[in-house]
Protein backbone atom coordinates (compact mmCIF):
# COMPACT_ATOMS: atom_id res chain seq x y z
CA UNK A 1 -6.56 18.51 6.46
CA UNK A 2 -6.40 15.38 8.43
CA UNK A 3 -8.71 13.05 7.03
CA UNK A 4 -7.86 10.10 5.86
CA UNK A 5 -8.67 6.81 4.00
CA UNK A 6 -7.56 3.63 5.34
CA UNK A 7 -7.13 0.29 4.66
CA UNK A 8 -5.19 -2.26 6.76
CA UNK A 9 -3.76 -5.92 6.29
CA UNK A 10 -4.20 -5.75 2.28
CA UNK A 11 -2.87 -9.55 1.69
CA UNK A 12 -1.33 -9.41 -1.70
CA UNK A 13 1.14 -12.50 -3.12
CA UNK A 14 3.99 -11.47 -4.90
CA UNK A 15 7.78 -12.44 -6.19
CA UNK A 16 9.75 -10.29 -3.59
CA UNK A 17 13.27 -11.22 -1.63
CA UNK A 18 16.46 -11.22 -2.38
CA UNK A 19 17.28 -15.02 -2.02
CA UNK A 20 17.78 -17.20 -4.88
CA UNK A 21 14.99 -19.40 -3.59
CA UNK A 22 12.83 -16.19 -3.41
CA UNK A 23 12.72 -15.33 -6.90
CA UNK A 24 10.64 -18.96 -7.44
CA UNK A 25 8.06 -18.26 -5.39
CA UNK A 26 5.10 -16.31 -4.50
CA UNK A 27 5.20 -14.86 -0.52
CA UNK A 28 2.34 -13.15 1.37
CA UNK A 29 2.84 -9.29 1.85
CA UNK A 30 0.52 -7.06 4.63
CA UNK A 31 -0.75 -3.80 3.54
CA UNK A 32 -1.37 -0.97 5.44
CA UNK A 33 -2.31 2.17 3.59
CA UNK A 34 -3.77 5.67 5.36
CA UNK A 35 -4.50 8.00 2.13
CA UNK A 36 -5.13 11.95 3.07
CA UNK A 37 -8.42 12.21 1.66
CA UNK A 38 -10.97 15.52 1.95
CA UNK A 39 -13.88 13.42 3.06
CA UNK A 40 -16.25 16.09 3.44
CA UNK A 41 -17.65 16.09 0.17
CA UNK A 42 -18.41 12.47 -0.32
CA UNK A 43 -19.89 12.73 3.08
CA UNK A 44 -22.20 15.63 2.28
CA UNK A 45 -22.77 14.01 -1.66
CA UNK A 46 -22.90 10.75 -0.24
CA UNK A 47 -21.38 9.68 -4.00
CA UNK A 48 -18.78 7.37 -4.40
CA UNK A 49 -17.56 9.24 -7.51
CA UNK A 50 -16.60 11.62 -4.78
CA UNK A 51 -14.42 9.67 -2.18
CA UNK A 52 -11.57 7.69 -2.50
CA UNK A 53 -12.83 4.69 -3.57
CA UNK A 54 -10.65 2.24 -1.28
CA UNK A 55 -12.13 -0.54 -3.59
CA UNK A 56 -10.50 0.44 -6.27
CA UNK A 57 -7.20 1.75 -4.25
CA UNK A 58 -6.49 -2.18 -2.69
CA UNK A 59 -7.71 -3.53 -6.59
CA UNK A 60 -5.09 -1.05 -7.87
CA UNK A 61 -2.81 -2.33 -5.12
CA UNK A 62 -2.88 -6.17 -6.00
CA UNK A 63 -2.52 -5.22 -9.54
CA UNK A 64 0.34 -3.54 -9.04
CA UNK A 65 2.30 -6.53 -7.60
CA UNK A 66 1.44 -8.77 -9.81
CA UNK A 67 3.61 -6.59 -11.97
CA UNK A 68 6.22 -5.22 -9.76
CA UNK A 69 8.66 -7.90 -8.31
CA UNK A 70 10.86 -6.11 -6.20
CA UNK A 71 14.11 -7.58 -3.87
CA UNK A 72 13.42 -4.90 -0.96
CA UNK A 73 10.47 -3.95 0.93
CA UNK A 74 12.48 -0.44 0.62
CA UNK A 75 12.02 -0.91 -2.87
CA UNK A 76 8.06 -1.94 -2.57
CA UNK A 77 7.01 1.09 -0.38
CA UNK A 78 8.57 3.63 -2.46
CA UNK A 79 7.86 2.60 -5.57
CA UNK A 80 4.05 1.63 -4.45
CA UNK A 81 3.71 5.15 -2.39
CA UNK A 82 4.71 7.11 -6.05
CA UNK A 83 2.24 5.23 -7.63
CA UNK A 84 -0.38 6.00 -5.59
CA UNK A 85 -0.02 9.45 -5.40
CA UNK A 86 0.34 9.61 -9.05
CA UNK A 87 -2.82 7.55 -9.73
CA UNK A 88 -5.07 8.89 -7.09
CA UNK A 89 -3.75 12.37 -6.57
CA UNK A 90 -3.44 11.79 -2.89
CA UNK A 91 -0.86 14.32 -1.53
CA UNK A 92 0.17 12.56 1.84
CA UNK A 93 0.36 8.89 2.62
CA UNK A 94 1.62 6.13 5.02
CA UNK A 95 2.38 2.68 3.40
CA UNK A 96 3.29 -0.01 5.69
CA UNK A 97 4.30 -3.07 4.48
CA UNK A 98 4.72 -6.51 6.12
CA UNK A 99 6.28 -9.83 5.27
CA UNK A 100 4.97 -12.54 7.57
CA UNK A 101 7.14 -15.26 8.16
CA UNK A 102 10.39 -13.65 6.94
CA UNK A 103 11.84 -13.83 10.72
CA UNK A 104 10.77 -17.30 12.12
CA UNK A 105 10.90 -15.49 15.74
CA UNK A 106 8.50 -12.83 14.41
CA UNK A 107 5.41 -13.00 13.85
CA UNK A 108 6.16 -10.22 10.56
CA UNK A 109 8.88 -7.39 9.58
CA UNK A 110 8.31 -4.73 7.33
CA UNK A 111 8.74 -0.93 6.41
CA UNK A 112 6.81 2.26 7.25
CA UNK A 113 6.80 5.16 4.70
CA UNK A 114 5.46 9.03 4.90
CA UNK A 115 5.37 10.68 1.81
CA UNK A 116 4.11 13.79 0.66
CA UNK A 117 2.78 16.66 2.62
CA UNK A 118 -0.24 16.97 5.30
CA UNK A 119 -2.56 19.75 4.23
C-alpha cells in the first residue's frame, strides 16, 4: 500500500529542551506527519468513520504534548510515532519534527523518523 494521510506544519507549544531556561517555558514545535492509510474505502464509503480522521490525529497530537515534556526531539518523535501507531493502528509512519528558532542562523532544526513497515 502506499497511501497515505498527511498533515504538515502541526504548530503545537510545549515544555521541550534541555536548558535550564527551557524547562520554564513553552516553545513552538512543527509537525509533519504522513500516516499509511488504505484510503480506498473511505473514498468509495465516502464516511469519515472510515478514514483516518486527520482531525482527530493533529487533536490527539496537541494533546499529547501538553502531557509529554520531553528534553530531545529524539525523545519527541519516538515516543509520539509509538503512540500513534498504538492509537490509530497505523502500521508505517514519518514524523518530522521542527523547532523554529532553536538555531538563530536557521530558520528551524528538527528530526525525521520512519517507523513501522510499508504494506
Amino acid at each position: 500500500m502506499t497511501d497515505t494521510v498527511l498533515i504538515e506544519g502541526l504548530a503545537v507549544e510545549t515544555v521541550i529542551g534541555v536548558y535550564d531556561w527551557e524547562r520554564d517555558v513553552q516553545q513552538r514545535l512543527l509537525i509533519d506527519l504522513e500516516l499509511a492509510w488504505d484510503v480506498r474505502v473511505p473514498a468509495a464509503s465516502d464516511k469519515v468513520a472510515d478514514a483516518l480522521d486527520y482531525g482527530s490525529v493533529s487533536q490527539h497530537v496537541i494533546e499529547y504534548f501538553s502531557n509529554q515534556q520531553p528534553q530531545l526531539l529524539e525523545t519527541a518523535a519516538e515516543s509520539l510515532a509509538a503512540d500513534l501507531q498504538a492509537r490509530f493502528g497505523v502500521a508505517w509512519l514519518k514524523v518530522v519534527i521542527r523547532k523554529p528558532g532553536a538555531v538563530p542562523q536557521a530558520q528551524s532544526v528538527g528530526v525525521s523518523i520512519e517507523r513501522g513497515q510499508r504494506e
